[in-house]
N, C-alpha and C. Protein backbone atom coordinates (compact mmCIF):
# COMPACT_ATOMS: atom_id res chain seq x y z
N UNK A 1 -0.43 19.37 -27.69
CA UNK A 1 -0.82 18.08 -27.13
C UNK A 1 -2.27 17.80 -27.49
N UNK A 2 -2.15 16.38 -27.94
CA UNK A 2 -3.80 16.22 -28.53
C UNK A 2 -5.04 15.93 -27.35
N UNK A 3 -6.04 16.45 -27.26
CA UNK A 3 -7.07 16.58 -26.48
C UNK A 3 -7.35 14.98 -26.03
N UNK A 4 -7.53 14.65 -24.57
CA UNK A 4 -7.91 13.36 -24.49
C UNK A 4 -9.34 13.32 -24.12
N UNK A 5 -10.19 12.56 -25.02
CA UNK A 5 -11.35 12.21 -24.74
C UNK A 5 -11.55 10.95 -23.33
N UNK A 6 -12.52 11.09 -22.67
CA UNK A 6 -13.01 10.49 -21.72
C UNK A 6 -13.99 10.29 -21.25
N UNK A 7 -15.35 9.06 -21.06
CA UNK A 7 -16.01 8.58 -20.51
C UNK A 7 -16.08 7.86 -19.02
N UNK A 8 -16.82 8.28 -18.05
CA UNK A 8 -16.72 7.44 -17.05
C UNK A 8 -17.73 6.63 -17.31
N UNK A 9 -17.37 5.52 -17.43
CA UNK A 9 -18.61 4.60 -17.29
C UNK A 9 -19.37 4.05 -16.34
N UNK A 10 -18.32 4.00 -15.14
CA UNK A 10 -19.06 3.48 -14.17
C UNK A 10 -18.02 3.85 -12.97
N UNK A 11 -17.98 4.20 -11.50
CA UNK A 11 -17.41 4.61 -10.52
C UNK A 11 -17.60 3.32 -9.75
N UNK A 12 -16.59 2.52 -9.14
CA UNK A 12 -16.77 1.58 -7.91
C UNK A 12 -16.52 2.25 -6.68
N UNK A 13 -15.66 3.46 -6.40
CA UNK A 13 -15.78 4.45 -5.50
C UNK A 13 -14.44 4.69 -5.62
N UNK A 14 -14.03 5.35 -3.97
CA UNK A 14 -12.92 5.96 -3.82
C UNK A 14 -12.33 5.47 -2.79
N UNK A 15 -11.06 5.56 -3.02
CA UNK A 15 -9.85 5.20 -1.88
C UNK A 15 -9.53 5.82 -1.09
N UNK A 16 -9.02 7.84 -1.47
CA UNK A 16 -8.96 8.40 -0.47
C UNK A 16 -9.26 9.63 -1.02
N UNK A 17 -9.13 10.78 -0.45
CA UNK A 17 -9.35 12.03 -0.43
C UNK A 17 -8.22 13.16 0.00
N UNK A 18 -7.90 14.07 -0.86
CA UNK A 18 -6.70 14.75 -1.27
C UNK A 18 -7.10 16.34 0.01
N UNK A 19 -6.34 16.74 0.57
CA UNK A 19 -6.57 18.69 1.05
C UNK A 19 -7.12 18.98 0.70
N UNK A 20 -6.47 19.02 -0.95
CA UNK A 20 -7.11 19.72 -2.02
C UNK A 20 -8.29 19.20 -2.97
N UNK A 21 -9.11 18.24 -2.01
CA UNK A 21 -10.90 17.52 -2.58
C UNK A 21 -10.44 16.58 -3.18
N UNK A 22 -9.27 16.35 -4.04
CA UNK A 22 -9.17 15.65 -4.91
C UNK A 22 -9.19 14.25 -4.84
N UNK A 23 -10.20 13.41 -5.86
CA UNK A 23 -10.46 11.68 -4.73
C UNK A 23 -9.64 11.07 -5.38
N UNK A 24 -8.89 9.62 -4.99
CA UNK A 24 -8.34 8.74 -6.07
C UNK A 24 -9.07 7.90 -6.01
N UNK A 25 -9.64 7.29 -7.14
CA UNK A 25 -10.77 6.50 -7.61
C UNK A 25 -10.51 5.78 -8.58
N UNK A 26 -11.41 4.56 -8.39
CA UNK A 26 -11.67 3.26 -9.13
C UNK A 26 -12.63 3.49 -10.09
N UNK A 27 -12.38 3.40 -11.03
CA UNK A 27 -13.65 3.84 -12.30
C UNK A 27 -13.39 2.55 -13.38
N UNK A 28 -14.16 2.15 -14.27
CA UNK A 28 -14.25 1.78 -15.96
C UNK A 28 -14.34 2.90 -16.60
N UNK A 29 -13.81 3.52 -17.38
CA UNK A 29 -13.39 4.61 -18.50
C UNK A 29 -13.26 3.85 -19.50
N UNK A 30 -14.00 4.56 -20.81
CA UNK A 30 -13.88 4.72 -21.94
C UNK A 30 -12.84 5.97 -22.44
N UNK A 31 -11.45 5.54 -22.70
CA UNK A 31 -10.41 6.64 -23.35
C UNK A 31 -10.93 6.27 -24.81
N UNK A 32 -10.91 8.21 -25.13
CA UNK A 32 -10.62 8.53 -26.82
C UNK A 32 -11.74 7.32 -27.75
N UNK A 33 -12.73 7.07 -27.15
CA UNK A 33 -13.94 6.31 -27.66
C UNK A 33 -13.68 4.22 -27.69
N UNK A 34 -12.73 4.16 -26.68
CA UNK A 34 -11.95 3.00 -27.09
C UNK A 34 -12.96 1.80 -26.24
N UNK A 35 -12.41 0.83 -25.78
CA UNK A 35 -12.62 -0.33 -24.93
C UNK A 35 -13.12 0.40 -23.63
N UNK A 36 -13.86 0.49 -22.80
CA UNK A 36 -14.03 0.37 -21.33
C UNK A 36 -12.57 -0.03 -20.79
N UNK A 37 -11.78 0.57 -19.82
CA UNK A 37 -10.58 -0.23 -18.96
C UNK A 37 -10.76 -0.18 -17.44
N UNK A 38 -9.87 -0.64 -16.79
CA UNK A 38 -10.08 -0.02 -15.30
C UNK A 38 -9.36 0.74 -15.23
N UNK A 39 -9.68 1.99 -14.72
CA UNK A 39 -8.67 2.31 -14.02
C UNK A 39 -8.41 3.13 -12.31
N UNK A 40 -7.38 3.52 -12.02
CA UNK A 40 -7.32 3.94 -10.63
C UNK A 40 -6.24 5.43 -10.62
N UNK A 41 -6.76 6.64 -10.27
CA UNK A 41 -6.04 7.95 -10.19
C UNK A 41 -6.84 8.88 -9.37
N UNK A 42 -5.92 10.07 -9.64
CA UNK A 42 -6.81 11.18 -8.78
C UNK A 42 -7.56 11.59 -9.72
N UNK A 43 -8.22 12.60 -8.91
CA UNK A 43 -9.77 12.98 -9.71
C UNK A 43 -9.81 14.50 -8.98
N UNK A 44 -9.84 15.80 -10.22
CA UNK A 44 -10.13 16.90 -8.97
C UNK A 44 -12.00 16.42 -8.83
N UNK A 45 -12.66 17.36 -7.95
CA UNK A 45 -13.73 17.29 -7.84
C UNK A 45 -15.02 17.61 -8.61
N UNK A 46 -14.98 18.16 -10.21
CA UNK A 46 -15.62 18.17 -10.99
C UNK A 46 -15.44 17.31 -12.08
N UNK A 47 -14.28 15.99 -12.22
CA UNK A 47 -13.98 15.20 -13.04
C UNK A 47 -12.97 16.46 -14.06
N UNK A 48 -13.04 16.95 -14.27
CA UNK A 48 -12.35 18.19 -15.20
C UNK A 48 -11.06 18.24 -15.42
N UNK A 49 -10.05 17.88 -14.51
CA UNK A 49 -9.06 17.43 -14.58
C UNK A 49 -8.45 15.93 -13.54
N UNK A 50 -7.66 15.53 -14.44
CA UNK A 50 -7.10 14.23 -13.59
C UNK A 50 -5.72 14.03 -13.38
N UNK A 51 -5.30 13.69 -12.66
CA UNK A 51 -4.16 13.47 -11.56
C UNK A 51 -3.35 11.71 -12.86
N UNK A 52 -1.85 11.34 -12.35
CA UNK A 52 -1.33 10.52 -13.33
C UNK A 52 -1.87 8.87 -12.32
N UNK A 53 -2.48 7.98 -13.37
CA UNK A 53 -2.92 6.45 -13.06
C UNK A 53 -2.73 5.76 -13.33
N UNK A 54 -3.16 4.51 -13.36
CA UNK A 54 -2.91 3.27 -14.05
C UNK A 54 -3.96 2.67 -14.53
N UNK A 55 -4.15 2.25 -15.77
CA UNK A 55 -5.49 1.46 -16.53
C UNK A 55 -5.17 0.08 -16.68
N UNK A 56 -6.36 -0.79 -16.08
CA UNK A 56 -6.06 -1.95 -16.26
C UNK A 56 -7.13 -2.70 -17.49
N UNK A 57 -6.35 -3.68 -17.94
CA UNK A 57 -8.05 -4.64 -18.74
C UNK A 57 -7.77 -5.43 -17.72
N UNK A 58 -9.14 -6.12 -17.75
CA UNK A 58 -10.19 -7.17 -17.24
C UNK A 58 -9.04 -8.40 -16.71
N UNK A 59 -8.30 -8.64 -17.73
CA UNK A 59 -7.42 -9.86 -16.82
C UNK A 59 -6.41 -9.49 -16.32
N UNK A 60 -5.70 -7.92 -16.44
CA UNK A 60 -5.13 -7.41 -15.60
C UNK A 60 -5.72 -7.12 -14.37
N UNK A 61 -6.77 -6.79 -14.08
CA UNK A 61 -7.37 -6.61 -13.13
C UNK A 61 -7.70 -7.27 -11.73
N UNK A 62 -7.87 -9.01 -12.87
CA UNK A 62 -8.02 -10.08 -12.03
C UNK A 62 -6.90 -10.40 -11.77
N UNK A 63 -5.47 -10.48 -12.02
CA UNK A 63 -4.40 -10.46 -12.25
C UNK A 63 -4.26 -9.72 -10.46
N UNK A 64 -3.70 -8.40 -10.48
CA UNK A 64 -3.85 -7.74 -9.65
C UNK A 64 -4.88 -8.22 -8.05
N UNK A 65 -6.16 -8.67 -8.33
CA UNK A 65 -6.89 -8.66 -7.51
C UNK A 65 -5.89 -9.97 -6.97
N UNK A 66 -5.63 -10.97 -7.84
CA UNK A 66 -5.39 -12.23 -6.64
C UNK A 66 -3.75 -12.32 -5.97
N UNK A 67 -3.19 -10.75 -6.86
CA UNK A 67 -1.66 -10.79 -6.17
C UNK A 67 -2.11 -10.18 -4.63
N UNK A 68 -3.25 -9.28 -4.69
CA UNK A 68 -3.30 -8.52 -3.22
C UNK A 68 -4.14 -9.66 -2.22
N UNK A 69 -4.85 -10.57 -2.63
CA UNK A 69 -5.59 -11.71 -2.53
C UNK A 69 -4.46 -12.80 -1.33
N UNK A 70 -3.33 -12.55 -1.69
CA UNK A 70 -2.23 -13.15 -1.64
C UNK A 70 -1.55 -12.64 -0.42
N UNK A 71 -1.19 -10.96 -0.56
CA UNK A 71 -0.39 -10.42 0.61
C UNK A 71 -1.24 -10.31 2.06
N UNK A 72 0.00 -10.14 2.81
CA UNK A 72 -0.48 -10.30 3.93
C UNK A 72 -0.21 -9.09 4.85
N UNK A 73 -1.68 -7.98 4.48
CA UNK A 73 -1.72 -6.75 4.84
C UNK A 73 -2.03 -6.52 6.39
């Protein structure tokens, strides 16, 4: 399996916190030297390994923001 490169670029924080430390978090990542995306997964606590997420672009994002914009939590 080929090595995945990864940048955090920037952290907006975290959602929650795992037993096992592990946070699920909102970040911009740079994958494999590419675009900045959003995305949202677990995180153990040295960034070192990561848990399975979802990456969004920018109008997915906004996309997303105005469906939850919408429900009625």
């Amino acid at each position: 399996m080929a090595e995945i490169k990864y940048d955090i670029i920037k952290n907006f924080g975290f959602l929650s916190e795992s037993s096992k430390q592990w946070t699920k978090e909102v970040n911009l990542i740079s994958w494999n030297g590419r675009e900045p995306k959003y995305d949202i997964r677990d995180w153990a606590p040295d960034h070192e390994k990561m848990g399975k997420g979802v990456t969004l672009s920018k109008d997915e994002l906004r996309i997303l923001r105005d469906i939850l914009n919408q429900m009625e939590i």
